[in-house]
Protein backbone atom coordinates (compact mmCIF):
# COMPACT_ATOMS: atom_id res chain seq x y z
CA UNK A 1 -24.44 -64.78 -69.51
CA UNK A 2 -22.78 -61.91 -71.41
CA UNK A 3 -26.35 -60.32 -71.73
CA UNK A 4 -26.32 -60.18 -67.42
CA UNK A 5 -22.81 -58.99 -67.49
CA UNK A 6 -24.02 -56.34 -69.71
CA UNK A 7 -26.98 -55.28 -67.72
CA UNK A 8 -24.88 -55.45 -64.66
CA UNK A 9 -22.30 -52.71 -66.05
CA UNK A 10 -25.51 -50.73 -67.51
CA UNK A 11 -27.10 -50.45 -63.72
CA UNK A 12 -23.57 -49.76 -62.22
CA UNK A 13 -23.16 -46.95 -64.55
CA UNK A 14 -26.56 -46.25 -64.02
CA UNK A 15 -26.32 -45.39 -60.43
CA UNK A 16 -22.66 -43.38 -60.57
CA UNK A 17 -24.32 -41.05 -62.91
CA UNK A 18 -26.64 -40.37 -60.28
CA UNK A 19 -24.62 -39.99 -57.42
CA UNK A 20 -23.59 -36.38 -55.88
CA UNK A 21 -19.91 -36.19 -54.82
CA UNK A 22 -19.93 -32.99 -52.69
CA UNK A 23 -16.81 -31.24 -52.00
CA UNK A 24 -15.80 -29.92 -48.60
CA UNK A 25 -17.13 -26.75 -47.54
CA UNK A 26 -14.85 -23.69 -47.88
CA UNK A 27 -13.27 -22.00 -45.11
CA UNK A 28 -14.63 -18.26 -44.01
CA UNK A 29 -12.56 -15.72 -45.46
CA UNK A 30 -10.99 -12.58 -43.83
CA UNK A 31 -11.08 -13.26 -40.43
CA UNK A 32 -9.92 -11.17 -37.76
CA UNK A 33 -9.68 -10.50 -34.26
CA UNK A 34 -10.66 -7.09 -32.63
CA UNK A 35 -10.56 -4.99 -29.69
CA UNK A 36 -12.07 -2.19 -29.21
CA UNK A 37 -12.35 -0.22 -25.32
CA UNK A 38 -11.13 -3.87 -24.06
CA UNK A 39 -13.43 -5.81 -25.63
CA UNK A 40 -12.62 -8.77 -28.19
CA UNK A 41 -14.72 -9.65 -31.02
CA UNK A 42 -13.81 -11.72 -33.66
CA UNK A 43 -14.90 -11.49 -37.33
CA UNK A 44 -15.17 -13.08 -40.64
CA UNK A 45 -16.48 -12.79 -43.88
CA UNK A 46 -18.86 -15.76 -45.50
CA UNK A 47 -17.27 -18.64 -48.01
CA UNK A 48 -17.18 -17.81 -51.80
CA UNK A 49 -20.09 -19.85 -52.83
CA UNK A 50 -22.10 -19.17 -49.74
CA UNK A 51 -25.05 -21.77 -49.56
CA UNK A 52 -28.43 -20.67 -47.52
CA UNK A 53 -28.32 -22.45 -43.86
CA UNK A 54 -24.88 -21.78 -43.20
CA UNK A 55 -24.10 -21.43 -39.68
CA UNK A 56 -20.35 -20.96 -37.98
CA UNK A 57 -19.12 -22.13 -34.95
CA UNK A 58 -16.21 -19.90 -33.20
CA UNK A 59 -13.41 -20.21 -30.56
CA UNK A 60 -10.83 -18.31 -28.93
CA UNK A 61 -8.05 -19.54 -26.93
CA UNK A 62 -5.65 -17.52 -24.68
CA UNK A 63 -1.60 -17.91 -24.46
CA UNK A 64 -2.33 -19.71 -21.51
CA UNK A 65 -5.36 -22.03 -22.24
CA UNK A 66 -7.06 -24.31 -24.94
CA UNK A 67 -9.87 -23.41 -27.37
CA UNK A 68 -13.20 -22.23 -25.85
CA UNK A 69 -16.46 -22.05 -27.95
CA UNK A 70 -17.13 -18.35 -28.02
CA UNK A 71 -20.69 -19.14 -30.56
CA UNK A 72 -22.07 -22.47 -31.81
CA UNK A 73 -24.83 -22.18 -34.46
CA UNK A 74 -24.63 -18.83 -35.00
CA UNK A 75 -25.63 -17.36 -38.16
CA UNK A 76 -24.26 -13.97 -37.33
CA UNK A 77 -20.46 -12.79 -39.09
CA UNK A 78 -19.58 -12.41 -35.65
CA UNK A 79 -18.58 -13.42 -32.04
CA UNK A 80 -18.07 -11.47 -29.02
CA UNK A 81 -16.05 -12.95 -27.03
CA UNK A 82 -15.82 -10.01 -24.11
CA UNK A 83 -18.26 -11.53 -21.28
CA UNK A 84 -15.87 -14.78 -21.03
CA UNK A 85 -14.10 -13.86 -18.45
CA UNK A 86 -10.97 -12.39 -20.49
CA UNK A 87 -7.75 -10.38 -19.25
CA UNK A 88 -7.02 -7.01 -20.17
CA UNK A 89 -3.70 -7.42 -20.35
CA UNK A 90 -4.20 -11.58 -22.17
CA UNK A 91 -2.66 -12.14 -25.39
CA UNK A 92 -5.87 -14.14 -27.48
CA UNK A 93 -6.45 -15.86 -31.06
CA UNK A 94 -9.80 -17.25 -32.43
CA UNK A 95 -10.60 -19.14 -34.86
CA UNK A 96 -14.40 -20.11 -36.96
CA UNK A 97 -15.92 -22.66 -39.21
CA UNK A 98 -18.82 -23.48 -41.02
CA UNK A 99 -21.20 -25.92 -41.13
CA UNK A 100 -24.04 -26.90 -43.30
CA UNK A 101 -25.85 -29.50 -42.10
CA UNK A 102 -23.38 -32.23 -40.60
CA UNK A 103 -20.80 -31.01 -42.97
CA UNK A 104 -18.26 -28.79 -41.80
CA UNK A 105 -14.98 -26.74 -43.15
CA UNK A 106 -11.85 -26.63 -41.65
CA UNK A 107 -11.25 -23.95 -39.13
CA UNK A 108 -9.98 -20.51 -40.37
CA UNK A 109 -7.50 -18.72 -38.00
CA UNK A 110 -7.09 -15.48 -37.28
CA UNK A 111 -4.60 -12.83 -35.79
CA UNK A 112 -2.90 -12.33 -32.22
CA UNK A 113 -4.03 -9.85 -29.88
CA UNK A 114 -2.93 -8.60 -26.90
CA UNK A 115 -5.78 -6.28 -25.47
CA UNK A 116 -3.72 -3.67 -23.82
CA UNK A 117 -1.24 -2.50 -26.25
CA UNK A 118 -3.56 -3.60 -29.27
CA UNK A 119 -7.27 -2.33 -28.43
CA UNK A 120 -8.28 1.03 -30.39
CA UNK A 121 -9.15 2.93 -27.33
CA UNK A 122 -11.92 5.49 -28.08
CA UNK A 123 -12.57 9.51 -28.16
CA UNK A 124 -13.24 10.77 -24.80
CA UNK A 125 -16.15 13.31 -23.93
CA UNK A 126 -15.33 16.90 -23.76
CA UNK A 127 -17.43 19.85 -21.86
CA UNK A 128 -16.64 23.68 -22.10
CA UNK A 129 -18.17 26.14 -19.26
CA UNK A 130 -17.22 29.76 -19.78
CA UNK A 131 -15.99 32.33 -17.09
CA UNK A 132 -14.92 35.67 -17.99
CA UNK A 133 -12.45 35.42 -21.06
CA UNK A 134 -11.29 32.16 -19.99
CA UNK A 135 -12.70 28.88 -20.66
CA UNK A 136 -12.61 25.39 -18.93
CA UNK A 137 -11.66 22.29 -19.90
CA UNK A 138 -13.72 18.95 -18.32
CA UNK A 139 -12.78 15.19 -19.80
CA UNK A 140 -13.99 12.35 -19.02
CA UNK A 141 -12.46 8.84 -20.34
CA UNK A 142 -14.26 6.65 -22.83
CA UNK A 143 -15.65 3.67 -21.09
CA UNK A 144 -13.96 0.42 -21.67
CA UNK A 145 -16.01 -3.06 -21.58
CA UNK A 146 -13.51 -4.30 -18.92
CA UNK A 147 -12.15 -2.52 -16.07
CA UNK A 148 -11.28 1.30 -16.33
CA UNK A 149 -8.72 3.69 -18.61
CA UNK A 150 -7.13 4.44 -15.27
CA UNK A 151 -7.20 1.06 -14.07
CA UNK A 152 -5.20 -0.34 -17.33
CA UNK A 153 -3.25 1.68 -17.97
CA UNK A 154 -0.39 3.83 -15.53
CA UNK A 155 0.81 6.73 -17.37
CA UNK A 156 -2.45 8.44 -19.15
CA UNK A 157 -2.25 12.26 -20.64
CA UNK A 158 -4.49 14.22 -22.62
CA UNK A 159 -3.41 16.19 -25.80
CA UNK A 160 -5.59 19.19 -25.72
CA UNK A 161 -6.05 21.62 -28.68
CA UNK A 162 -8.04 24.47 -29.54
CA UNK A 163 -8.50 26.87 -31.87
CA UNK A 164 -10.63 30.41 -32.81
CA UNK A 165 -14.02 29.32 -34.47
CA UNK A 166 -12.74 28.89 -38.22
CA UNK A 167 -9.17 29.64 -37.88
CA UNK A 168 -8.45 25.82 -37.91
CA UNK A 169 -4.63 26.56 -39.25
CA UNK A 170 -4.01 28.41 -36.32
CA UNK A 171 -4.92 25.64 -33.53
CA UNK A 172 -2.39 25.36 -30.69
CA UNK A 173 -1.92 22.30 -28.44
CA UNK A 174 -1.37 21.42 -25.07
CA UNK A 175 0.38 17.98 -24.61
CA UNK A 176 1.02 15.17 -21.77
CA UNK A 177 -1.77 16.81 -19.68
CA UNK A 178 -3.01 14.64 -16.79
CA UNK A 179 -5.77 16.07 -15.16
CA UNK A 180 -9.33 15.94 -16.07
CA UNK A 181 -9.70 19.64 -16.11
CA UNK A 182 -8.14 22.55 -17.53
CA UNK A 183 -8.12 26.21 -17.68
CA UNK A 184 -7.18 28.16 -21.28
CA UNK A 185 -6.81 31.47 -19.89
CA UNK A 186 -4.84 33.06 -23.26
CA UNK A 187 -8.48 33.38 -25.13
CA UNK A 188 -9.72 36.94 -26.67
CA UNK A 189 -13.16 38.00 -24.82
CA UNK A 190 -16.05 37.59 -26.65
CA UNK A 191 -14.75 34.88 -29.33
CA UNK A 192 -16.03 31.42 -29.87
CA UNK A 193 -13.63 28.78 -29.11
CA UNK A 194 -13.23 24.71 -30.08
CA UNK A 195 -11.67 21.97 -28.41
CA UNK A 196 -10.31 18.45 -29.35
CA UNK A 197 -8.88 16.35 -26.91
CA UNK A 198 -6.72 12.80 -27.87
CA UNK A 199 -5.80 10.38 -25.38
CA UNK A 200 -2.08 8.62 -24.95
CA UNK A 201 -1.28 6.32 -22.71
CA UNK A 202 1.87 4.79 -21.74
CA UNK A 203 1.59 0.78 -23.37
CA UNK A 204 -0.67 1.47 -26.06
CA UNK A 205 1.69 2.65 -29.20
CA UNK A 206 -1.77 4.14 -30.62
CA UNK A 207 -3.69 7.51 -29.11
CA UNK A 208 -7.12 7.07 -28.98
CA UNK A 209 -9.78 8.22 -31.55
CA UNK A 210 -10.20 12.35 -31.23
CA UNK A 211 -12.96 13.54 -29.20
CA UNK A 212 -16.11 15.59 -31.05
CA UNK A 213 -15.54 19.54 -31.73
CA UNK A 214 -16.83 21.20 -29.16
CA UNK A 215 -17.14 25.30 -29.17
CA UNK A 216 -17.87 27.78 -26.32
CA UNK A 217 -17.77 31.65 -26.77
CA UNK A 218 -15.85 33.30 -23.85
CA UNK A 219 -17.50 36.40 -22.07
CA UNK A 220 -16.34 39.95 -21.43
CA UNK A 221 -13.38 40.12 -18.93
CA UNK A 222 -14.94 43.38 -17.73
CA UNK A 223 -18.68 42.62 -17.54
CA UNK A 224 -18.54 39.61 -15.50
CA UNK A 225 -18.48 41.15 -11.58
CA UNK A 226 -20.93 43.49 -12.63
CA UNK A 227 -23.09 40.79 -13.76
CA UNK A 228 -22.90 39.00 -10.81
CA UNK A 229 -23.14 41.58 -8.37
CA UNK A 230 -26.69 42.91 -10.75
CA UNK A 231 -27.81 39.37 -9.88
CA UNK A 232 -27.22 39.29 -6.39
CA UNK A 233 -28.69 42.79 -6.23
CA UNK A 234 -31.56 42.03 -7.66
CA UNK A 235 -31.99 38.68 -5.43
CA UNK A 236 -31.59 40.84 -2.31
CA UNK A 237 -33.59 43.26 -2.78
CA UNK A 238 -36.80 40.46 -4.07
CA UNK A 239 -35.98 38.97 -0.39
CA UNK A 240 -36.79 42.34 1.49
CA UNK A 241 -40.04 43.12 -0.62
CA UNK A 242 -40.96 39.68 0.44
CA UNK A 243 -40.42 40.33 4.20
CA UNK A 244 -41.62 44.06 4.12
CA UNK A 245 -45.16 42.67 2.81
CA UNK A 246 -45.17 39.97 5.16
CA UNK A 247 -44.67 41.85 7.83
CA UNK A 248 -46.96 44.72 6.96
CA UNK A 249 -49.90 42.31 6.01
CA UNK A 250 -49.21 39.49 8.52
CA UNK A 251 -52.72 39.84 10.21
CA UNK A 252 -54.35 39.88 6.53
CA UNK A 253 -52.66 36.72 5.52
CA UNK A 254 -52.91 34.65 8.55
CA UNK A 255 -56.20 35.54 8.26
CA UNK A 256 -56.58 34.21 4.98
CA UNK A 257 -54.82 31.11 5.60
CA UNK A 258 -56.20 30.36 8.73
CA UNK A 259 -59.74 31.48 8.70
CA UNK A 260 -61.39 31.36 11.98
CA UNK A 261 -64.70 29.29 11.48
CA UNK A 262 -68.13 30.81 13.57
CA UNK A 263 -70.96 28.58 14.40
CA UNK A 264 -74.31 29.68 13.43
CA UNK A 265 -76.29 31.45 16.11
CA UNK A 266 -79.07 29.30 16.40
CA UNK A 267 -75.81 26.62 17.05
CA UNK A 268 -74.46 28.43 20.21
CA UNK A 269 -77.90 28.48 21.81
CA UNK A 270 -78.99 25.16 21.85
CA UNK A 271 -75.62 24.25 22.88
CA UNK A 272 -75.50 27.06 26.00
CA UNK A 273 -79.20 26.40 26.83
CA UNK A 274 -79.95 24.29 30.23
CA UNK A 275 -81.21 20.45 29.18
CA UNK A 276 -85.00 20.12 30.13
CA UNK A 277 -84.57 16.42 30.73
CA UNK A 278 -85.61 14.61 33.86
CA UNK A 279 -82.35 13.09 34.13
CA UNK A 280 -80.07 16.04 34.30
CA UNK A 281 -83.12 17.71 36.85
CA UNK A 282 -83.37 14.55 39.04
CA UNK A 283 -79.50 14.90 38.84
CA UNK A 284 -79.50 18.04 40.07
CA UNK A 285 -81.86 17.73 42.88
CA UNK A 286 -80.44 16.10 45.96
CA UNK A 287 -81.06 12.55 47.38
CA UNK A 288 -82.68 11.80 50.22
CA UNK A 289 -81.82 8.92 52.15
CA UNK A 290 -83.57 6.54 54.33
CA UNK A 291 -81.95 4.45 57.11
CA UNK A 292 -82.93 2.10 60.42
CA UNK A 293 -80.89 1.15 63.12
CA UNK A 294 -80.71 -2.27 63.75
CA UNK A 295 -79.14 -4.20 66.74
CA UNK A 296 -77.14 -6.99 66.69
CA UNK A 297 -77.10 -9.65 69.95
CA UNK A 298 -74.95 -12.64 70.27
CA UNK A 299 -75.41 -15.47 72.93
CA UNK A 300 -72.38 -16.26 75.13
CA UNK A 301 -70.31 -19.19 73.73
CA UNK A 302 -67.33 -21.50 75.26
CA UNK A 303 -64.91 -23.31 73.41
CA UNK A 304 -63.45 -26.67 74.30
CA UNK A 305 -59.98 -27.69 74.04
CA UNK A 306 -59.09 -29.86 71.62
CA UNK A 307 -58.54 -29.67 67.47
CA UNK A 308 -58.34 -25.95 66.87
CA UNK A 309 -60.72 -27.22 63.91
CA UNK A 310 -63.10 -29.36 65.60
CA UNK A 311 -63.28 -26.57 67.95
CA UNK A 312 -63.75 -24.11 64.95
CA UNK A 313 -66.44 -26.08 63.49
CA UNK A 314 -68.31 -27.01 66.62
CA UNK A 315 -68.11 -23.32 67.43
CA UNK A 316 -69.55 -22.31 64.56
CA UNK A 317 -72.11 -25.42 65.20
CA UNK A 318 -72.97 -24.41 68.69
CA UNK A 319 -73.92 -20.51 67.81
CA UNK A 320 -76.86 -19.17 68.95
CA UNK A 321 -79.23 -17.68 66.65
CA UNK A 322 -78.65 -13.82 66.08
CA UNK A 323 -81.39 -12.33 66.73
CA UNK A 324 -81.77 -8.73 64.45
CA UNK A 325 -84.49 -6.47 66.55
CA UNK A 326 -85.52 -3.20 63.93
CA UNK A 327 -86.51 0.04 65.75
């Protein structure tokens, strides 16, 4: 009896040496919601410890509604959340987990956002065309993933400044400008200019990332009507050589375009010469023709009364022979 006991505790011992007690699977780390140009993304950083196969599942919820998967068995360190029909001006939180297998870790939360006062709006696009010593300005707004810049937001200026090619410590600025375009007229002739434009707008407490450099050299005050009149002058006067030659040589060139294409002589004379066919002679030559008189005698003929038919038919019944006499 003791000896079973014994190989009872042995076997039990056995088998919990054996055994695999795994822990829960850690959380992601570092997660966080972002917006950029409207759009909301949320990311995360893998578990310490990360085991191959992991996948993560991610929601987002709004102030207004419950959790919403954003990505289920994704493998990727992040969800975009932008095409789920979300509000620019919604206030959203997300949240991820991950799985291995049918294990899972608790659900990691992350920050608050509020798209329009907390997206990082981007650097808008900047041209430069050059007139005389002055140069303009063109902007055009960065494009969001949801509705417009214009659309968002109410109160939207542009921060302009500009500076001599590599004089950067002498930049001047223009602020709360609102329209797209703009005229620097204070420039030097002949000297390279660059640009930098930064947005603000009226909810977001951050201006948007500055625009590229972009550098244009301005032209001589002086030179440019007499440019543009040598131009036109020289346009002008290309016209009227045109017309003089096609005047002078209009016969010439018609000629050449339109050539005028001869048949070969032996051509015209079969065509022009009179058919020897008896056809077109017998044709030609008139008919004669050939007639007899012939006379026509009827016998004389009553007609009963009675049906107008009967009558009809015995009439027709009753006529003589016609006799046809050829002379």
């Amino acid at each position: 009896m003791s000896a079973y006991i014994c190989v009872v505790v042995l076997t039990v011992s056995a088998l919990g040496g054996a055994t695999v007690v795994s822990e829960l699977l850690s959380r992601p780390t570092n997660v966080r919601l972002t917006s950029h140009n409207l759009n909301l993304v949320l990311r995360w950083d893998p578990p310490e410890g990360t085991a191959s196969g992991l996948v993560y599942t991610a929601m987002y919820k709004s102030s207004v509604t419950d959790y919403r998967i954003g990505c289920e068995n994704t493998s990727s360190l992040e969800c975009d959340f932008t095409t789920l029909k979300i509000s620019p001006y919604g206030n959203y939180t997300g949240r991820v987990r991950a799985q291995l297998g049918e294990e899972s870790s608790n659900w990691a939360e992350s920050n608050y956002v509020t798209l329009d006062t907390d997206t990082f709006i981007g650097s808008p696009t900047v041209s430069l065309s050059s007139n005389g010593a002055t140069l303009e300005v063109s902007i055009q707004d960065p494009v969001f993933s949801i509705s417009t810049l214009r659309n968002v937001y109410n109160g939207v200026t542009y921060n302009i400044t500009y500076w001599k090619k590599g004089q950067n410590e002498k930049a001047r600025s223009i602020p709360d400008i609102q329209q797209h375009r703009l005229v620097l007229s204070d420039l030097d002739p002949r000297t390279k200019y660059c640009v930098q434009v930064q947005i603000n707008t009226d909810r977001n407490p951050n201006p948007s990332q500055h625009s590229s450099i972009t550098c244009e050299s301005t032209a001589n005050e002086q030179e440019a009507p007499w440019v543009a009149a040598m131009v036109a002058f020289v346009i002008m006067a290309v016209v009227v050589a045109l017309l003089v030659v096609a005047v002078v040589y209009w016969k010439s060139i018609s000629q050449f375009l339109c050539p005028k294409d001869a048949l070969p002589p032996h051509f015209e004379e079969s065509l022009l010469a009179r058919p020897n066919s008896n056809m077109y002679l017998n044709m030609q030559s008139p008919v004669e023709e050939i007639c007899h008189p012939i006379s026509i005698i009827a016998g004389d003929r009553t007609v009963e009364e009675g049906d107008p038919l009967e009558a009809a038919g015995s009439s027709f019944s009753q006529q003589p022979d016609v006799i046809v006499e050829e002379r």
